[in-house]
PDB file of N, CA and C in Angstrom:
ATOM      1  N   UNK A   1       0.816  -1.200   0.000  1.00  0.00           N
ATOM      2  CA  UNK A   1       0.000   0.000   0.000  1.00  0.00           C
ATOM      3  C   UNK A   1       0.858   1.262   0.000  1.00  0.00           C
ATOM      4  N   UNK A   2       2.179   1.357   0.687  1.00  0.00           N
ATOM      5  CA  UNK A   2       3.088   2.520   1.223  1.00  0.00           C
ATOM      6  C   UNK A   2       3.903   2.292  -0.076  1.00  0.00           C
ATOM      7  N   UNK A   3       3.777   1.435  -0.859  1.00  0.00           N
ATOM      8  CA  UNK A   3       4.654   1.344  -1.826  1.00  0.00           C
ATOM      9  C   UNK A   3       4.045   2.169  -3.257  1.00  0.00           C
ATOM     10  N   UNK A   4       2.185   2.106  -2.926  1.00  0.00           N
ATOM     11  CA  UNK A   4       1.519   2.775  -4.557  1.00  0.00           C
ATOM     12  C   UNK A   4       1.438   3.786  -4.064  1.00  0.00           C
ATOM     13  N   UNK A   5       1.325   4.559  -2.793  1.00  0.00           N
ATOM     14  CA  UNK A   5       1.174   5.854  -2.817  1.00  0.00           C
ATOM     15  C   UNK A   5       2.524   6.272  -3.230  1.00  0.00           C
ATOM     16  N   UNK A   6       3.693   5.879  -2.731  1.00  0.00           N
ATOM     17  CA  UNK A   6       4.586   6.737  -3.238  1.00  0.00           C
ATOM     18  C   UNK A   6       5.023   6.601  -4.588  1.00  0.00           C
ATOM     19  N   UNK A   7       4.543   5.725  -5.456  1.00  0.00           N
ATOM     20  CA  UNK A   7       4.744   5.786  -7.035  1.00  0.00           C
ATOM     21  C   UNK A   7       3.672   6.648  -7.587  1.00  0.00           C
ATOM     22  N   UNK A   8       2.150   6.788  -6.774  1.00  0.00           N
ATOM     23  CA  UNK A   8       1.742   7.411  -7.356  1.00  0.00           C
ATOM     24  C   UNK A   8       2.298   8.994  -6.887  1.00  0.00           C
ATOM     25  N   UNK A   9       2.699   9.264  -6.096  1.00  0.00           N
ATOM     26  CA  UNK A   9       2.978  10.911  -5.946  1.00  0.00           C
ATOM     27  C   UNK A   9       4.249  11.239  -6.522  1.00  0.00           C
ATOM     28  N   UNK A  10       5.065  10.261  -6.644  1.00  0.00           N
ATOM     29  CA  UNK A  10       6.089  10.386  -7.753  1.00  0.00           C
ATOM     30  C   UNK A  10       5.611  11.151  -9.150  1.00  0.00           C
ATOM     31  N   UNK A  11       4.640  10.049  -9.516  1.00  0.00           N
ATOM     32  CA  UNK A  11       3.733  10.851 -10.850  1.00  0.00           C
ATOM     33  C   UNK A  11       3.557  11.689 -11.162  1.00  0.00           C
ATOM     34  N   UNK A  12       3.056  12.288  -9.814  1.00  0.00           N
ATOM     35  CA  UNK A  12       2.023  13.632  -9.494  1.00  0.00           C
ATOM     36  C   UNK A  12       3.016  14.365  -9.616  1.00  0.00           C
ATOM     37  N   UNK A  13       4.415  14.209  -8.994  1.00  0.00           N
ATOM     38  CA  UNK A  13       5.163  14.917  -8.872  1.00  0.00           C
ATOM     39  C   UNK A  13       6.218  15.293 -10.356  1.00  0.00           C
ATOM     40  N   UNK A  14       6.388  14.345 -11.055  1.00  0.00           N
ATOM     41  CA  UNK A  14       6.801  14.108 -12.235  1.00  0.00           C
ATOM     42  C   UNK A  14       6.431  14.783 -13.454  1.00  0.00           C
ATOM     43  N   UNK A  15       5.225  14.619 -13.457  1.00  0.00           N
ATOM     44  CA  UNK A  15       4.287  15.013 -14.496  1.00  0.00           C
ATOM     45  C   UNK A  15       4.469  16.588 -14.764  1.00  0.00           C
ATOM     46  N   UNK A  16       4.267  17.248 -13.771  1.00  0.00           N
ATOM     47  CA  UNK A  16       4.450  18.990 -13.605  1.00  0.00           C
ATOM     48  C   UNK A  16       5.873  19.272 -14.657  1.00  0.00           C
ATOM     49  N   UNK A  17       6.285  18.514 -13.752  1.00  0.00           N
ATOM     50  CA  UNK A  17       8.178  18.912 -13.883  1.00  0.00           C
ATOM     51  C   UNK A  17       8.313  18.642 -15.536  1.00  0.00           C
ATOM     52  N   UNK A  18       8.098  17.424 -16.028  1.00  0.00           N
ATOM     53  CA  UNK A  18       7.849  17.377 -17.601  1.00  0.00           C
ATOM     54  C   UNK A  18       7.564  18.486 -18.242  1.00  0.00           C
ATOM     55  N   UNK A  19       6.030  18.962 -17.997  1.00  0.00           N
ATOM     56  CA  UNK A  19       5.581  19.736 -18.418  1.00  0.00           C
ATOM     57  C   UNK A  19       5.739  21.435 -18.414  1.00  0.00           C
ATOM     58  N   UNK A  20       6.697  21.239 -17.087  1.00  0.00           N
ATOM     59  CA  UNK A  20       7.385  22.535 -16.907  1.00  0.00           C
ATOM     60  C   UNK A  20       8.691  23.267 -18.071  1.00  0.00           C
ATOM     61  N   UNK A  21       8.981  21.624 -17.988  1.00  0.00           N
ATOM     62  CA  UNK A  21      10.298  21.573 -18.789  1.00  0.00           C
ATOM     63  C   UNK A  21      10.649  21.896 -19.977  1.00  0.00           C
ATOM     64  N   UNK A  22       9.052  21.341 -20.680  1.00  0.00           N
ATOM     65  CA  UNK A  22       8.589  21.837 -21.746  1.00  0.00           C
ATOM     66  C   UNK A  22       8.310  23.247 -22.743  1.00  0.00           C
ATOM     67  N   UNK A  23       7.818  23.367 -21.244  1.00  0.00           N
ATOM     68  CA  UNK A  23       7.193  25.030 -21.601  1.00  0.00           C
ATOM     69  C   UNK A  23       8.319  26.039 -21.653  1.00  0.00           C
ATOM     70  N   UNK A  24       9.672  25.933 -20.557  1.00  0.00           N
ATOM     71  CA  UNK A  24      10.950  26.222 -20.652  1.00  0.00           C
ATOM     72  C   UNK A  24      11.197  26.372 -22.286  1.00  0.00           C
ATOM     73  N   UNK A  25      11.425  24.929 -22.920  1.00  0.00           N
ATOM     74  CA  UNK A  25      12.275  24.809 -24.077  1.00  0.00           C
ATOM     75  C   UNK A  25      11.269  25.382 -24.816  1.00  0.00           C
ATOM     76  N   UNK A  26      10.043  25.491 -24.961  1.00  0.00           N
ATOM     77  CA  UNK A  26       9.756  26.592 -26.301  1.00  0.00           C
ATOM     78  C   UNK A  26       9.315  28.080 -26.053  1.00  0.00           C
ATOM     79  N   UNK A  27      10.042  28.370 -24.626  1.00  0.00           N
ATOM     80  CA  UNK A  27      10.472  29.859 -24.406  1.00  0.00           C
ATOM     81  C   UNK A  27      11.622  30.114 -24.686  1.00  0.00           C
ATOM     82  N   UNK A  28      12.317  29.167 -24.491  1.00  0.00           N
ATOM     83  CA  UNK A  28      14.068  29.571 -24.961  1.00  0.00           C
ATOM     84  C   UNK A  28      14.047  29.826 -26.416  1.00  0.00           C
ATOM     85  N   UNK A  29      13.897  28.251 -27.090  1.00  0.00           N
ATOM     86  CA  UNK A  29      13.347  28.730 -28.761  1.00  0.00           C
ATOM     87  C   UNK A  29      12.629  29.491 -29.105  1.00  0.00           C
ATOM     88  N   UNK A  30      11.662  29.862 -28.576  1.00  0.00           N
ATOM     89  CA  UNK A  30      10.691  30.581 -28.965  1.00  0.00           C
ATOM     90  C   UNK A  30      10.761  31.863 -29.144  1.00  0.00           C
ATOM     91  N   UNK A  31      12.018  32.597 -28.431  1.00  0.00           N
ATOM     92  CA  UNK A  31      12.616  33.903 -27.924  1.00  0.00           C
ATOM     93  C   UNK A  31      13.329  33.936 -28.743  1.00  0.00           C
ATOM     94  N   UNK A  32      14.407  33.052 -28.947  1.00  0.00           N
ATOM     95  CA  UNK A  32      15.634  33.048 -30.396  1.00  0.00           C
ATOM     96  C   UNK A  32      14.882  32.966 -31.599  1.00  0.00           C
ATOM     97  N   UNK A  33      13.821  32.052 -31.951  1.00  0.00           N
ATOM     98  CA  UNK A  33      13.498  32.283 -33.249  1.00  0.00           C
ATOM     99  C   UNK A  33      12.318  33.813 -33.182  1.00  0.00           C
ATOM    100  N   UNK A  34      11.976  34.246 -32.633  1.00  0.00           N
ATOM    101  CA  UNK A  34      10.979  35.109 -32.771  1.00  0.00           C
ATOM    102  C   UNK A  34      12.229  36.243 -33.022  1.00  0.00           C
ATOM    103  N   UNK A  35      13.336  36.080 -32.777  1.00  0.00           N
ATOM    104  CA  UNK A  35      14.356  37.514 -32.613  1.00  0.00           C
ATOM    105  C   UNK A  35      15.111  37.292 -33.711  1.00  0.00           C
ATOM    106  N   UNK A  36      14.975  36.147 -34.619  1.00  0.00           N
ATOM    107  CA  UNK A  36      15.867  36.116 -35.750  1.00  0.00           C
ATOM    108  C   UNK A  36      16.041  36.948 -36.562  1.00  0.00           C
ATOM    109  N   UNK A  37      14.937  38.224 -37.235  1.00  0.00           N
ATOM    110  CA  UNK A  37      14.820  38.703 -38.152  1.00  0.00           C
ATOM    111  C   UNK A  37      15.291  40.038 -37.265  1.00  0.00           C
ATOM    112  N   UNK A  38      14.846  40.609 -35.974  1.00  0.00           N
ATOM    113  CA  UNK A  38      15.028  42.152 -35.747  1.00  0.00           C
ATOM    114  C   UNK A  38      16.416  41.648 -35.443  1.00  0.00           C
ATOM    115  N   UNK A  39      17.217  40.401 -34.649  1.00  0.00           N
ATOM    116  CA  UNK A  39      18.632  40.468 -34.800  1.00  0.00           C
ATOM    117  C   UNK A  39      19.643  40.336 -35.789  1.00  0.00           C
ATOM    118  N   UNK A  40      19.067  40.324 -36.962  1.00  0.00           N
ATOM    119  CA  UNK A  40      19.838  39.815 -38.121  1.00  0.00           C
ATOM    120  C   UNK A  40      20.705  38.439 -37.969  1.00  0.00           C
ATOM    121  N   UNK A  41      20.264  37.631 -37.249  1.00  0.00           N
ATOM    122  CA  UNK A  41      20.484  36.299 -37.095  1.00  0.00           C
ATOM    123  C   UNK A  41      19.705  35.294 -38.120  1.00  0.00           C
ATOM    124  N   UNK A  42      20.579  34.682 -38.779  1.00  0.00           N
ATOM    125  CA  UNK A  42      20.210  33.474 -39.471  1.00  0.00           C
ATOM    126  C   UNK A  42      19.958  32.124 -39.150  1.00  0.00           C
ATOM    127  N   UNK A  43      19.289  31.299 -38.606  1.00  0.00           N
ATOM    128  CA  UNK A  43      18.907  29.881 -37.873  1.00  0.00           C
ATOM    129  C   UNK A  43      19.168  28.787 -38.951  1.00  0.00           C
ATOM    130  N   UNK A  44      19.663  28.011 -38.725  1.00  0.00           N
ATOM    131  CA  UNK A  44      19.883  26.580 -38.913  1.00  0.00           C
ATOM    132  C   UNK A  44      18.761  25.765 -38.547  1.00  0.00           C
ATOM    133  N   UNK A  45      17.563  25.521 -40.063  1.00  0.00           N
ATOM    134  CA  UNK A  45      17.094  24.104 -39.054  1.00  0.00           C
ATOM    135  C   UNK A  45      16.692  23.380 -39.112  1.00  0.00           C
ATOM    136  N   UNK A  46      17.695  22.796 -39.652  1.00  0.00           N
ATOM    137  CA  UNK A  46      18.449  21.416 -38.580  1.00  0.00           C
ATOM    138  C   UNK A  46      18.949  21.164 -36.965  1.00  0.00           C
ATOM    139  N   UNK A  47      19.996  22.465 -36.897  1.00  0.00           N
ATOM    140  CA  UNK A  47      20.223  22.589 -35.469  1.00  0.00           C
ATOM    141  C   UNK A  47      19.283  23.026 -34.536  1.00  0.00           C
ATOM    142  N   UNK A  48      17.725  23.617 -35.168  1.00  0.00           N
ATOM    143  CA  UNK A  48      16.593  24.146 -34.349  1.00  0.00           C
ATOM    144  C   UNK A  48      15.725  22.578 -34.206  1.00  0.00           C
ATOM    145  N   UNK A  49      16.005  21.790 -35.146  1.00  0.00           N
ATOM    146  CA  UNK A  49      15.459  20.172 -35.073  1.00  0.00           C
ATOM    147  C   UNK A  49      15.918  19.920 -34.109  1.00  0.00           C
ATOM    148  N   UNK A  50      17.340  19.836 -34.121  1.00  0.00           N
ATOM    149  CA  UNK A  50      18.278  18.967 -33.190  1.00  0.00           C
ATOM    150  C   UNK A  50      17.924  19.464 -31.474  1.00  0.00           C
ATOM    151  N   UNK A  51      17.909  20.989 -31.640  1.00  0.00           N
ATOM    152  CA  UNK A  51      17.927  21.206 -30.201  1.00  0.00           C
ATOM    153  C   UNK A  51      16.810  21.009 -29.661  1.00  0.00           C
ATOM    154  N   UNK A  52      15.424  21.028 -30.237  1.00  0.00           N
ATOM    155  CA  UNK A  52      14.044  20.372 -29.619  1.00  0.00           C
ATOM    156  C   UNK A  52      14.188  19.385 -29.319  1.00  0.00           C
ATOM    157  N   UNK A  53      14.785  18.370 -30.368  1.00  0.00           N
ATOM    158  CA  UNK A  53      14.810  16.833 -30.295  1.00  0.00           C
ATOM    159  C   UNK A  53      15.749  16.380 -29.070  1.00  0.00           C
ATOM    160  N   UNK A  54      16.362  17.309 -28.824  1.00  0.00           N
ATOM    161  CA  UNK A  54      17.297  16.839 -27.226  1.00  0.00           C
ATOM    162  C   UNK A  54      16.594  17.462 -26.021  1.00  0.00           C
ATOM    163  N   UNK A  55      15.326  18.133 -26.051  1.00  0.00           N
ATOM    164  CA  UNK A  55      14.880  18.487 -24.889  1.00  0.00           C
ATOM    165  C   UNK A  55      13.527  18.373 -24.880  1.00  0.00           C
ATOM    166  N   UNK A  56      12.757  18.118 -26.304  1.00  0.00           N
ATOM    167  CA  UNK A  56      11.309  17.705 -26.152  1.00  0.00           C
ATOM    168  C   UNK A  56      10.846  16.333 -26.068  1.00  0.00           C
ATOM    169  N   UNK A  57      10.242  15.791 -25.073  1.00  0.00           N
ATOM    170  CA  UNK A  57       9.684  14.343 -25.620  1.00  0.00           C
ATOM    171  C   UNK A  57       9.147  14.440 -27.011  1.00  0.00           C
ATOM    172  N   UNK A  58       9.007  13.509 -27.783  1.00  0.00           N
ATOM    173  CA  UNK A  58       8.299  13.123 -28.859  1.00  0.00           C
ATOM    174  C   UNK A  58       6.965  13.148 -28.918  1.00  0.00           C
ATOM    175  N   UNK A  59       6.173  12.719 -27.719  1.00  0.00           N
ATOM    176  CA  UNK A  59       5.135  12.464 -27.493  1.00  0.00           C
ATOM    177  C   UNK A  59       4.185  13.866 -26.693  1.00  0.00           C
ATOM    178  N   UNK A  60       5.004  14.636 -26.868  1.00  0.00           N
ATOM    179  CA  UNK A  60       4.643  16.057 -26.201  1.00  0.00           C
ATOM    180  C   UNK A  60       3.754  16.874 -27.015  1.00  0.00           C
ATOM    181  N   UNK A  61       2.629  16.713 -26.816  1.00  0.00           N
ATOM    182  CA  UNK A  61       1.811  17.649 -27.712  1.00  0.00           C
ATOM    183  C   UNK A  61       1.491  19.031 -27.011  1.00  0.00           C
ATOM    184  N   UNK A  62       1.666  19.454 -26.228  1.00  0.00           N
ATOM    185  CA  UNK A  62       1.395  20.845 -25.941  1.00  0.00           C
ATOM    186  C   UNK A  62       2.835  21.551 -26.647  1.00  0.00           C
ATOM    187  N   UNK A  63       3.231  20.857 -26.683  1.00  0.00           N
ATOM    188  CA  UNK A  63       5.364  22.110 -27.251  1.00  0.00           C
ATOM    189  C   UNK A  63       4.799  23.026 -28.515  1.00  0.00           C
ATOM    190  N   UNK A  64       4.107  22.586 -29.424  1.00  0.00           N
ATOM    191  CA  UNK A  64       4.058  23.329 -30.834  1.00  0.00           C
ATOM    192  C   UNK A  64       2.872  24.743 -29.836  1.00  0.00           C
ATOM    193  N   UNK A  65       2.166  24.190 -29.628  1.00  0.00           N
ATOM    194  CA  UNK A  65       1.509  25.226 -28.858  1.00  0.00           C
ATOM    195  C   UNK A  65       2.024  26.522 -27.986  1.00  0.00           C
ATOM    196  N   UNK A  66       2.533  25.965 -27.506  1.00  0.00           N
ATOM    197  CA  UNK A  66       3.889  26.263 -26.637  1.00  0.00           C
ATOM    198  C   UNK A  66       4.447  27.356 -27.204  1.00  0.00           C
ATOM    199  N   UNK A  67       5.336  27.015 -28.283  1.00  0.00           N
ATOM    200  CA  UNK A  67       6.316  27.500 -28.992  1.00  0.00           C
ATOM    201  C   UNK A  67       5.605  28.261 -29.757  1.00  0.00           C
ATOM    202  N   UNK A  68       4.431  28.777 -30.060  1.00  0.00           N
ATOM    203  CA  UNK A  68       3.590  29.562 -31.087  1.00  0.00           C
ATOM    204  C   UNK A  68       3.311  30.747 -29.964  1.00  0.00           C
ATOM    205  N   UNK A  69       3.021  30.412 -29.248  1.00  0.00           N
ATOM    206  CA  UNK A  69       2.091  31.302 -28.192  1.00  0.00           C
ATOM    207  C   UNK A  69       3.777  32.087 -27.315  1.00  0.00           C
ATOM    208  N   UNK A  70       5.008  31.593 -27.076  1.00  0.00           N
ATOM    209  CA  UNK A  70       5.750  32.137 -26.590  1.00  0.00           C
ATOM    210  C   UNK A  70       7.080  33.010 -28.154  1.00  0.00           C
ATOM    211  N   UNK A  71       6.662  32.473 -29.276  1.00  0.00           N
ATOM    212  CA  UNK A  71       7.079  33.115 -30.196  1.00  0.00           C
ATOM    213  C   UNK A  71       6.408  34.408 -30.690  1.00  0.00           C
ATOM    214  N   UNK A  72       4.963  34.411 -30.435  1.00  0.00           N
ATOM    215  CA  UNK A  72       4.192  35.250 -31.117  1.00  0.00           C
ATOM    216  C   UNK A  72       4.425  36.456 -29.660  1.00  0.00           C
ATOM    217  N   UNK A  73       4.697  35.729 -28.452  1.00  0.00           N
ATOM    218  CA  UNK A  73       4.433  37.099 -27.333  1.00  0.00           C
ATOM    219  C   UNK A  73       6.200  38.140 -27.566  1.00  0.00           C
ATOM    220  N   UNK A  74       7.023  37.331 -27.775  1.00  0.00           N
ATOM    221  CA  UNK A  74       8.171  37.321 -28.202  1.00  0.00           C
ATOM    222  C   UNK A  74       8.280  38.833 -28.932  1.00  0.00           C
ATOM    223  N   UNK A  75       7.815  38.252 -30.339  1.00  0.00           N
ATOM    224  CA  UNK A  75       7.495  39.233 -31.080  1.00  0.00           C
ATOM    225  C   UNK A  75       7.097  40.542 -31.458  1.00  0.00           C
ATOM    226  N   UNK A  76       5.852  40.306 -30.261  1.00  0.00           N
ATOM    227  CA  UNK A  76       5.375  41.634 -30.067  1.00  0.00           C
ATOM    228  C   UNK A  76       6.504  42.632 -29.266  1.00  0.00           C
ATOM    229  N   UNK A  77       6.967  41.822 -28.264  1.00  0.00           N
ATOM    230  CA  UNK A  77       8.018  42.638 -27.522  1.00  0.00           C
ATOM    231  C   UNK A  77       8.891  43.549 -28.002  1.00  0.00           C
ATOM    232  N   UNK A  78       9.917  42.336 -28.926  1.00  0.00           N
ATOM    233  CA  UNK A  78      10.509  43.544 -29.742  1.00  0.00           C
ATOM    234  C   UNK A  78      10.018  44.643 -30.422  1.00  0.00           C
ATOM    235  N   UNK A  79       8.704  44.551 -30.850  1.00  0.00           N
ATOM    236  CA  UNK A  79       8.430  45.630 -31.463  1.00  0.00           C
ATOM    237  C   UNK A  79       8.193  46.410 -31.029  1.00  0.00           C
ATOM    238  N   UNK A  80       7.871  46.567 -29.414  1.00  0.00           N
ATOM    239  CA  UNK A  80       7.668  47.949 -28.682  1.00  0.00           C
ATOM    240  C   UNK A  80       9.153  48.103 -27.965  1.00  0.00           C
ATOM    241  N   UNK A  81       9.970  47.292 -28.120  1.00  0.00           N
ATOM    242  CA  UNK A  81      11.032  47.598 -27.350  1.00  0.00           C
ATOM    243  C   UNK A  81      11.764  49.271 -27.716  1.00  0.00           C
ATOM    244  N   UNK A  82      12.662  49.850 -26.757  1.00  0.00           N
ATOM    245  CA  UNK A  82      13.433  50.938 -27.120  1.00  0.00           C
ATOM    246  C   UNK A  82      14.701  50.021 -28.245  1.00  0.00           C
ATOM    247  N   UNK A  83      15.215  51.287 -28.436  1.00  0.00           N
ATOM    248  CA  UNK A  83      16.491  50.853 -29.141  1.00  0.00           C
ATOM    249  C   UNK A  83      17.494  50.328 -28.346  1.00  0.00           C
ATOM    250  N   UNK A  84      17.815  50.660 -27.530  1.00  0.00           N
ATOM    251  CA  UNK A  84      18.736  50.643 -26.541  1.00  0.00           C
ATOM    252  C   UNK A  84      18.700  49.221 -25.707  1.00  0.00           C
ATOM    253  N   UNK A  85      16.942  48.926 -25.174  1.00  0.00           N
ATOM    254  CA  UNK A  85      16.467  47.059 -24.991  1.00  0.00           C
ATOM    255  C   UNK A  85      16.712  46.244 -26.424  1.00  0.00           C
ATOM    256  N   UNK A  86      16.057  46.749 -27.306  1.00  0.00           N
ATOM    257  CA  UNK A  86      16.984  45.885 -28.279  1.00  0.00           C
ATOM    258  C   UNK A  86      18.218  45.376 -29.084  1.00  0.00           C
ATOM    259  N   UNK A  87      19.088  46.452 -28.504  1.00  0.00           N
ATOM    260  CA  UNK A  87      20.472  46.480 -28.958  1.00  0.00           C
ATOM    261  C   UNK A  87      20.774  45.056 -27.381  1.00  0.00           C
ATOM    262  N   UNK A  88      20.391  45.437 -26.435  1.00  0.00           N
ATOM    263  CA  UNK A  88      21.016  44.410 -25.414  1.00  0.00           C
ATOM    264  C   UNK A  88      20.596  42.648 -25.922  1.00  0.00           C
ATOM    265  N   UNK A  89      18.766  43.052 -25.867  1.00  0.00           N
ATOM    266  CA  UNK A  89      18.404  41.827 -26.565  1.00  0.00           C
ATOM    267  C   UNK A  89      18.941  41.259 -27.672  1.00  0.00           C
ATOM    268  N   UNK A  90      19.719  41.629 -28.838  1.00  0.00           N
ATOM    269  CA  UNK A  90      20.450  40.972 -29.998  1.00  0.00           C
ATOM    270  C   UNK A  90      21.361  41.011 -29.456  1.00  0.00           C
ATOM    271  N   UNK A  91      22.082  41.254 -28.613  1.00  0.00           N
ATOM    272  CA  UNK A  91      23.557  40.959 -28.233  1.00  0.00           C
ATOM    273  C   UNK A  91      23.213  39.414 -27.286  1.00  0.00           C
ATOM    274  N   UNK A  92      22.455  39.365 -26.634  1.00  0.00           N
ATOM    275  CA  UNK A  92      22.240  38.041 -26.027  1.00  0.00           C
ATOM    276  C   UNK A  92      22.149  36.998 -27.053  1.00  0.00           C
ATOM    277  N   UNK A  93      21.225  37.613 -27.526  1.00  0.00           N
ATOM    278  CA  UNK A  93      20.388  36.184 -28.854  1.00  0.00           C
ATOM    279  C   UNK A  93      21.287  36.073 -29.532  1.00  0.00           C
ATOM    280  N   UNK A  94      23.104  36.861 -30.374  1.00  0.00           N
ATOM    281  CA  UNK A  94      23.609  36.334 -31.194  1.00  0.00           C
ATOM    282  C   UNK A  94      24.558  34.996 -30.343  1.00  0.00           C
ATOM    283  N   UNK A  95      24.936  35.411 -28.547  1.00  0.00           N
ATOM    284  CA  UNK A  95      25.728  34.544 -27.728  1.00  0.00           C
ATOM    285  C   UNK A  95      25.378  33.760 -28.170  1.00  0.00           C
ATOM    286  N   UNK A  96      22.983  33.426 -27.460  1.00  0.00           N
ATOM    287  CA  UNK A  96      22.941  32.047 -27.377  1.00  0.00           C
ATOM    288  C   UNK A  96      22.812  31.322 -28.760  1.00  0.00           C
ATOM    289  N   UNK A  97      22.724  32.219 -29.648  1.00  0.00           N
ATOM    290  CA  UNK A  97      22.693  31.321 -31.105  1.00  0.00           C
ATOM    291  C   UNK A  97      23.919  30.781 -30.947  1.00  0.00           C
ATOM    292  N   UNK A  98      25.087  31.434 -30.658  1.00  0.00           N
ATOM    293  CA  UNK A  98      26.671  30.910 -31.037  1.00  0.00           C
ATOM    294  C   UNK A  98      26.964  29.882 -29.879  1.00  0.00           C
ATOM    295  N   UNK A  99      26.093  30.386 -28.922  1.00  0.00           N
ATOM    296  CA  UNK A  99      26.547  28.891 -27.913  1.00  0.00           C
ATOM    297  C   UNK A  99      26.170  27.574 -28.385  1.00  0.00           C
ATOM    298  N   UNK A 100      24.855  27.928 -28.596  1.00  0.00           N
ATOM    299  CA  UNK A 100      24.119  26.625 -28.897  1.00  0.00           C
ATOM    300  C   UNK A 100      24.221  26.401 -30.523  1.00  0.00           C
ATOM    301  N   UNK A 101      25.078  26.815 -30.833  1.00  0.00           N
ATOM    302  CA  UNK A 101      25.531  26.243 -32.511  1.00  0.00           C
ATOM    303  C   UNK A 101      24.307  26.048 -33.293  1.00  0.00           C
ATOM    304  N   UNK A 102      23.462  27.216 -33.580  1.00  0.00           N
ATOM    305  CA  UNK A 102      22.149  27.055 -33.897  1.00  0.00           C
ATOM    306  C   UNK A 102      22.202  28.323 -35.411  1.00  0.00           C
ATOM    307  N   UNK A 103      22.997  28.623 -35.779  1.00  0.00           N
ATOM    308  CA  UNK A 103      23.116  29.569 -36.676  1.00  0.00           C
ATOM    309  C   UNK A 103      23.325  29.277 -37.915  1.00  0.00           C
ATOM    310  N   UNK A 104      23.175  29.518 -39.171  1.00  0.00           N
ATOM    311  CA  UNK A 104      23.008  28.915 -40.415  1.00  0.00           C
ATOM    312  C   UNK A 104      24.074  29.153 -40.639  1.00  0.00           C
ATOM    313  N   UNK A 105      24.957  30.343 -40.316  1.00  0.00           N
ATOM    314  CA  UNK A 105      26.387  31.109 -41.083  1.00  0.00           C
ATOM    315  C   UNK A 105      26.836  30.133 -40.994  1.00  0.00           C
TER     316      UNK A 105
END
């Protein structure tokens, strides 16, 4: 009995964290590709395949959702941003493109 409750709250506990995890990775992407065009950054993707495919389950159907709804808020941002927030913001987004080897150049 002490043995299904704690597999089941494992679950309980599990499940979030998945889904947390999720929502993470198509804010990260979702932020780099929504900034591709005001940063003059070019994307690779393949390497935008690759890097979902190492952090999304397969079986994850909320991510495209995800990634639409945190690309599109993305978007809007920059466009009200000052010059000065967006000069900082493309200086980040060209790092993490170059960190994460995600750039077409």
């Amino acid at each position: 009995m002490a043995r299904k409750f704690l597999v089941a709250a494992c679950l309980l506990v599990a499940g979030p964290v998945a889904a947390q995890d999720s929502w993470n990775v198509a804010a990260q992407i979702g932020g780099v590709i929504a900034s591709e065009r005001a940063c003059g950054v070019q994307l690779d993707p393949g390497a935008i395949e690759a890097y979902i495919a190492a952090r999304v389950d397969p079986d994850d159907l909320e991510f495209t959702s995800a990634l639409g709804l945190h690309t599109r808020g993305v978007g809007r941002e920059i466009e009200n941003m000052s010059e000065s927030l967006r000069v900082a913001h493309c200086a980040q987004i060209r790092r993490v493109v170059e960190a994460y080897s995600l750039s077409a150049d």
